[in-house]
N, C-alpha and C. Protein backbone atom coordinates (compact mmCIF):
# COMPACT_ATOMS: atom_id res chain seq x y z
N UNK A 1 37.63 86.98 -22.17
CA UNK A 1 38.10 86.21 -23.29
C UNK A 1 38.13 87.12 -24.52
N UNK A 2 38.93 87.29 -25.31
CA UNK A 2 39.39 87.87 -26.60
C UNK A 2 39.19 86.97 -27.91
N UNK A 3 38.45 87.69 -28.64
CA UNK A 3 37.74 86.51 -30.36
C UNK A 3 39.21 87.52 -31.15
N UNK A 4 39.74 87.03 -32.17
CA UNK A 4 39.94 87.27 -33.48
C UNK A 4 39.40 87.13 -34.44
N UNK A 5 38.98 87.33 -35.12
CA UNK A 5 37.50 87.26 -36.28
C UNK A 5 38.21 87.63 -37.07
N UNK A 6 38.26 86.57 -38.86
CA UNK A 6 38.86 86.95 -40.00
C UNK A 6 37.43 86.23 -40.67
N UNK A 7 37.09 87.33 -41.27
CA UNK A 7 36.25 87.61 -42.62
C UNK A 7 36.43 87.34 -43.93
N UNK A 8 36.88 85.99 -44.86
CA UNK A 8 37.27 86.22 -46.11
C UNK A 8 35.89 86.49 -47.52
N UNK A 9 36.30 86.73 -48.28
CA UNK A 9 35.29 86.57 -49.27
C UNK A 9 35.14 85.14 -50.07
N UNK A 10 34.55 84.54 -49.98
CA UNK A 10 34.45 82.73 -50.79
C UNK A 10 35.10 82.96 -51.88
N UNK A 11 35.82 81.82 -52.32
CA UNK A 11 37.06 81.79 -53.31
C UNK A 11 35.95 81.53 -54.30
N UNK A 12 34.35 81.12 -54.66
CA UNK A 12 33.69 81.07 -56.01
C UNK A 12 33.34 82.60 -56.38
N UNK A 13 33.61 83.82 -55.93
CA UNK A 13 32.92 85.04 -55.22
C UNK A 13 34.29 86.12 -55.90
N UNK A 14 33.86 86.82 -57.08
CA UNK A 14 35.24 87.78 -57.46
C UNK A 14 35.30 88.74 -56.70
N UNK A 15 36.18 89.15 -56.86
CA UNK A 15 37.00 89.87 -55.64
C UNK A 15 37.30 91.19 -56.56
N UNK A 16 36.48 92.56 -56.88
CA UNK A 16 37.07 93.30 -57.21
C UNK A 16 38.20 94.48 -56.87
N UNK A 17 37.89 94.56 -55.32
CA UNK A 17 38.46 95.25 -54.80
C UNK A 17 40.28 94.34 -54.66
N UNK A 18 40.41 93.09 -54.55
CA UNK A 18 41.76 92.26 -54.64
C UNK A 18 41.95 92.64 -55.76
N UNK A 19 40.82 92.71 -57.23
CA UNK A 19 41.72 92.78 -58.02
C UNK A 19 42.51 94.12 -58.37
N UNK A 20 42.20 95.08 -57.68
CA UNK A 20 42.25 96.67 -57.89
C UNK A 20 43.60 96.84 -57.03
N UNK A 21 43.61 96.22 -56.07
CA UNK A 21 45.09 96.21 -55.27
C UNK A 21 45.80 95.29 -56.02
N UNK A 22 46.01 93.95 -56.54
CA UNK A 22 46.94 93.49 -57.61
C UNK A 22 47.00 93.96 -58.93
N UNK A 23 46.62 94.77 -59.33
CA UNK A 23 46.89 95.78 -60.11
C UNK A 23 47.66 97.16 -59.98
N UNK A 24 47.50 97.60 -58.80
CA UNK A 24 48.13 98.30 -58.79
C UNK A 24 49.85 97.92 -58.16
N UNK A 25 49.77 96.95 -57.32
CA UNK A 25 51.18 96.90 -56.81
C UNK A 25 51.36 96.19 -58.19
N UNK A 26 51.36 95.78 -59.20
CA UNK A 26 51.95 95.44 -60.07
C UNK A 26 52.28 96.73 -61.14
N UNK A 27 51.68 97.55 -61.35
CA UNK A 27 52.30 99.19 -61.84
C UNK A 27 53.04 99.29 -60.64
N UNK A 28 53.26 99.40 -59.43
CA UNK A 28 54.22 100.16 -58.75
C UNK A 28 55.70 98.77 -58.54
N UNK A 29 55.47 98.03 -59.79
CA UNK A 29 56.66 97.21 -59.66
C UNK A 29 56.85 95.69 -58.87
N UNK A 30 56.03 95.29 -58.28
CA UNK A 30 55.82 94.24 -57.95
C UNK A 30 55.08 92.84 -58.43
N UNK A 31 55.68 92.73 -59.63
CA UNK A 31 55.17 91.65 -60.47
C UNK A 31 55.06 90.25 -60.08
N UNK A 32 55.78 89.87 -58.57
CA UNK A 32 55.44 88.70 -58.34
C UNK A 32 54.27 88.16 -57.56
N UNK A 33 53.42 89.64 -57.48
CA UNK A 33 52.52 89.04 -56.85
C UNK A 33 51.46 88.55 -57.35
N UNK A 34 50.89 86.88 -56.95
CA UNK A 34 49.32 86.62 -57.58
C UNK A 34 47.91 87.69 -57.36
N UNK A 35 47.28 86.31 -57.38
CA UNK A 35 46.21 86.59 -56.67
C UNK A 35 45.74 87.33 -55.07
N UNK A 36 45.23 88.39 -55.28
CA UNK A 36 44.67 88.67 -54.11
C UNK A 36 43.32 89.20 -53.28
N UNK A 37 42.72 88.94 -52.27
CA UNK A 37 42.11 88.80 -51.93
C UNK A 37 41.75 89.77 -51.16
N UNK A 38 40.71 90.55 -50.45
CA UNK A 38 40.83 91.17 -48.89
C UNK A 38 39.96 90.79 -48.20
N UNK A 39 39.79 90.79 -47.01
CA UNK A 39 39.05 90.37 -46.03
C UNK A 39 39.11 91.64 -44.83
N UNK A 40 38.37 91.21 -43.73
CA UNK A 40 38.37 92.16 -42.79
C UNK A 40 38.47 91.01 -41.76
N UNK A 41 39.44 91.94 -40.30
CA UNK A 41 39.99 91.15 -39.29
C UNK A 41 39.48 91.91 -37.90
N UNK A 42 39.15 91.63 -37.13
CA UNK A 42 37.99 92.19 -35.68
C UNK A 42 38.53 91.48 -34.82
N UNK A 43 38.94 92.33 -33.70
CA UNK A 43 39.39 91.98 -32.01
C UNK A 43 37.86 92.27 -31.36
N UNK A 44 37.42 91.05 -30.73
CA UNK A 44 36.29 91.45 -29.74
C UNK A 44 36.69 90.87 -28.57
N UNK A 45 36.33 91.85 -27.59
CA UNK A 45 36.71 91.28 -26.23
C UNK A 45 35.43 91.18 -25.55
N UNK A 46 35.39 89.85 -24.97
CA UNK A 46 34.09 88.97 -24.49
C UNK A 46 33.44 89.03 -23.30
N UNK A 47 32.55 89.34 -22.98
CA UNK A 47 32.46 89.28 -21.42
C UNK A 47 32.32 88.25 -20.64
N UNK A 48 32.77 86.80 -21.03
CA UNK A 48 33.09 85.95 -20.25
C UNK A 48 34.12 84.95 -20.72
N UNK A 49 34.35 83.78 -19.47
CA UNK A 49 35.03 82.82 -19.44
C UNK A 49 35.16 81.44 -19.96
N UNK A 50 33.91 81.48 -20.03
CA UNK A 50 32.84 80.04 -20.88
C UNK A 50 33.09 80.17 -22.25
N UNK A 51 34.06 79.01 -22.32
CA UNK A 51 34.06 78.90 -23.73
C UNK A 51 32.96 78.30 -24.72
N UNK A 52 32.65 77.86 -24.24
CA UNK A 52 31.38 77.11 -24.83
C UNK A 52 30.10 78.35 -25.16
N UNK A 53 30.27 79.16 -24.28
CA UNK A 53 29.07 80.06 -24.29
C UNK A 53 29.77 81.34 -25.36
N UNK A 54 30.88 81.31 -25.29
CA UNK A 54 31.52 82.53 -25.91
C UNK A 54 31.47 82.54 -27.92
N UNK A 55 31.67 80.68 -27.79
CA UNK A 55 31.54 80.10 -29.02
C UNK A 55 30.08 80.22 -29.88
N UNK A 56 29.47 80.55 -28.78
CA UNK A 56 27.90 79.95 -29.62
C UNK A 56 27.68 81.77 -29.61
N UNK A 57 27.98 82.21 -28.99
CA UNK A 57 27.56 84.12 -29.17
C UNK A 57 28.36 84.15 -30.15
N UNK A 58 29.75 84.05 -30.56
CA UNK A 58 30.87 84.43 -31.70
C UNK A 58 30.01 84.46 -32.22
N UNK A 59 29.35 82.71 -32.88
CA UNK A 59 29.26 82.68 -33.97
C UNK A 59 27.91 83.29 -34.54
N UNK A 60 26.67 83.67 -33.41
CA UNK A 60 25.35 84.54 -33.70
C UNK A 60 25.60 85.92 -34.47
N UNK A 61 26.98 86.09 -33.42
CA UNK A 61 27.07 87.69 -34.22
C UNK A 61 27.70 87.67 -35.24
N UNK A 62 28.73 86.48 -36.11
CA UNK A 62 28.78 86.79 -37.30
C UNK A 62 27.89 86.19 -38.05
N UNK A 63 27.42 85.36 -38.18
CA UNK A 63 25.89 84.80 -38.87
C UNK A 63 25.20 86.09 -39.23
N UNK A 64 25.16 87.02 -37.73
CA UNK A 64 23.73 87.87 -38.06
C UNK A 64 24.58 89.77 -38.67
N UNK A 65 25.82 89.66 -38.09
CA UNK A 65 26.13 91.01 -38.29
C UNK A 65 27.65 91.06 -39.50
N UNK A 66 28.47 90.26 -38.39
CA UNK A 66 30.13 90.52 -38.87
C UNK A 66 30.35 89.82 -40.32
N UNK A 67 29.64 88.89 -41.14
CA UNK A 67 29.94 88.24 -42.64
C UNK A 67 28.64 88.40 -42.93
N UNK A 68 28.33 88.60 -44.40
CA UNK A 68 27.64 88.30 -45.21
C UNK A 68 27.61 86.83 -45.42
N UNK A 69 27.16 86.30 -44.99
CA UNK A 69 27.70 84.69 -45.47
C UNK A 69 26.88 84.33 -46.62
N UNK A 70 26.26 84.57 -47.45
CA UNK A 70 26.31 84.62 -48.99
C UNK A 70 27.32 84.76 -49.68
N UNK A 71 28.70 85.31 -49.51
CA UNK A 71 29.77 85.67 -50.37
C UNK A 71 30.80 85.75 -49.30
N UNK A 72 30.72 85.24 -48.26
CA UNK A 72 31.70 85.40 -46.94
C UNK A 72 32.10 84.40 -46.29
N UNK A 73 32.75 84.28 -46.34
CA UNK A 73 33.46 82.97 -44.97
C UNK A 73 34.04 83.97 -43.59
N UNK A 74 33.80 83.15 -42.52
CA UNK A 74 34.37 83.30 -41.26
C UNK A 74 35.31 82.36 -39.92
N UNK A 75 36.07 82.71 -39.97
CA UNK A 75 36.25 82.34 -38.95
C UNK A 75 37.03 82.76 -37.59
N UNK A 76 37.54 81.64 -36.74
CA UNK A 76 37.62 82.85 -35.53
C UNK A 76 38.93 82.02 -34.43
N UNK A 77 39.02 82.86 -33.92
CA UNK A 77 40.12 82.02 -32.78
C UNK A 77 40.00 82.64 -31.15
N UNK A 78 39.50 82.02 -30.34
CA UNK A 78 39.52 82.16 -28.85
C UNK A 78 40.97 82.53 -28.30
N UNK A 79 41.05 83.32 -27.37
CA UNK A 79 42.23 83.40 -26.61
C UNK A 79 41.40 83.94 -24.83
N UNK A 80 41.94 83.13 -24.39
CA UNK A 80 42.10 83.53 -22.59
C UNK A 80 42.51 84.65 -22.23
C-alpha cells in the first residue's frame, strides 16, 4: 500500500518562508499571485494490505516524526 502525506503549516501560524516566495514571484512579475503557503509532500510505501492497520501506523509516524503538529496540519491519502 502507498501513503501520500501533505504537511501544511496551520493557517493561525505565519508562514515566512510563503511569504519570501510571494515576494519574490511578484518582483519577477507575477502580481496575481496571493497568498502563499509551503508545505512538504512524502510518498511512503507500506508494508502491508490492512488498511486499518496502515491507518493507525500513518498516523503514529506523523504525530511522532513527519508534522510538528504545534504549527502543522497533516494529512494523507491511501492507495492500493
Amino acid at each position: 500500500m502507498k501513503a501520500k502525506v501533505y504537511v501544511t503549516i496551520k493557517q493561525n501560524v505565519l508562514d515566512p518562508q510563503g511569504n519570501a516566495v510571494q515576494g519574490a514571484l511578484h518582483t519577477m512579475g507575477f502580481d496575481e499571485v496571493g497568498k502563499v503557503r509551503i508545505g512538504k509532500y512524502l510518498e511512503i510505501d507500506l508494508g502491508t494490505n490492512d488498511r486499518a492497520h496502515a491507518e493507525e501506523r500513518l498516523a503514529a509516524m506523523c504525530e511522532k516524526l513527519l508534522a510538528n503538529t504545534v504549527v502543522e496540519d497533516y494529512r494523507y491519502e491511501l492507495e492500493d
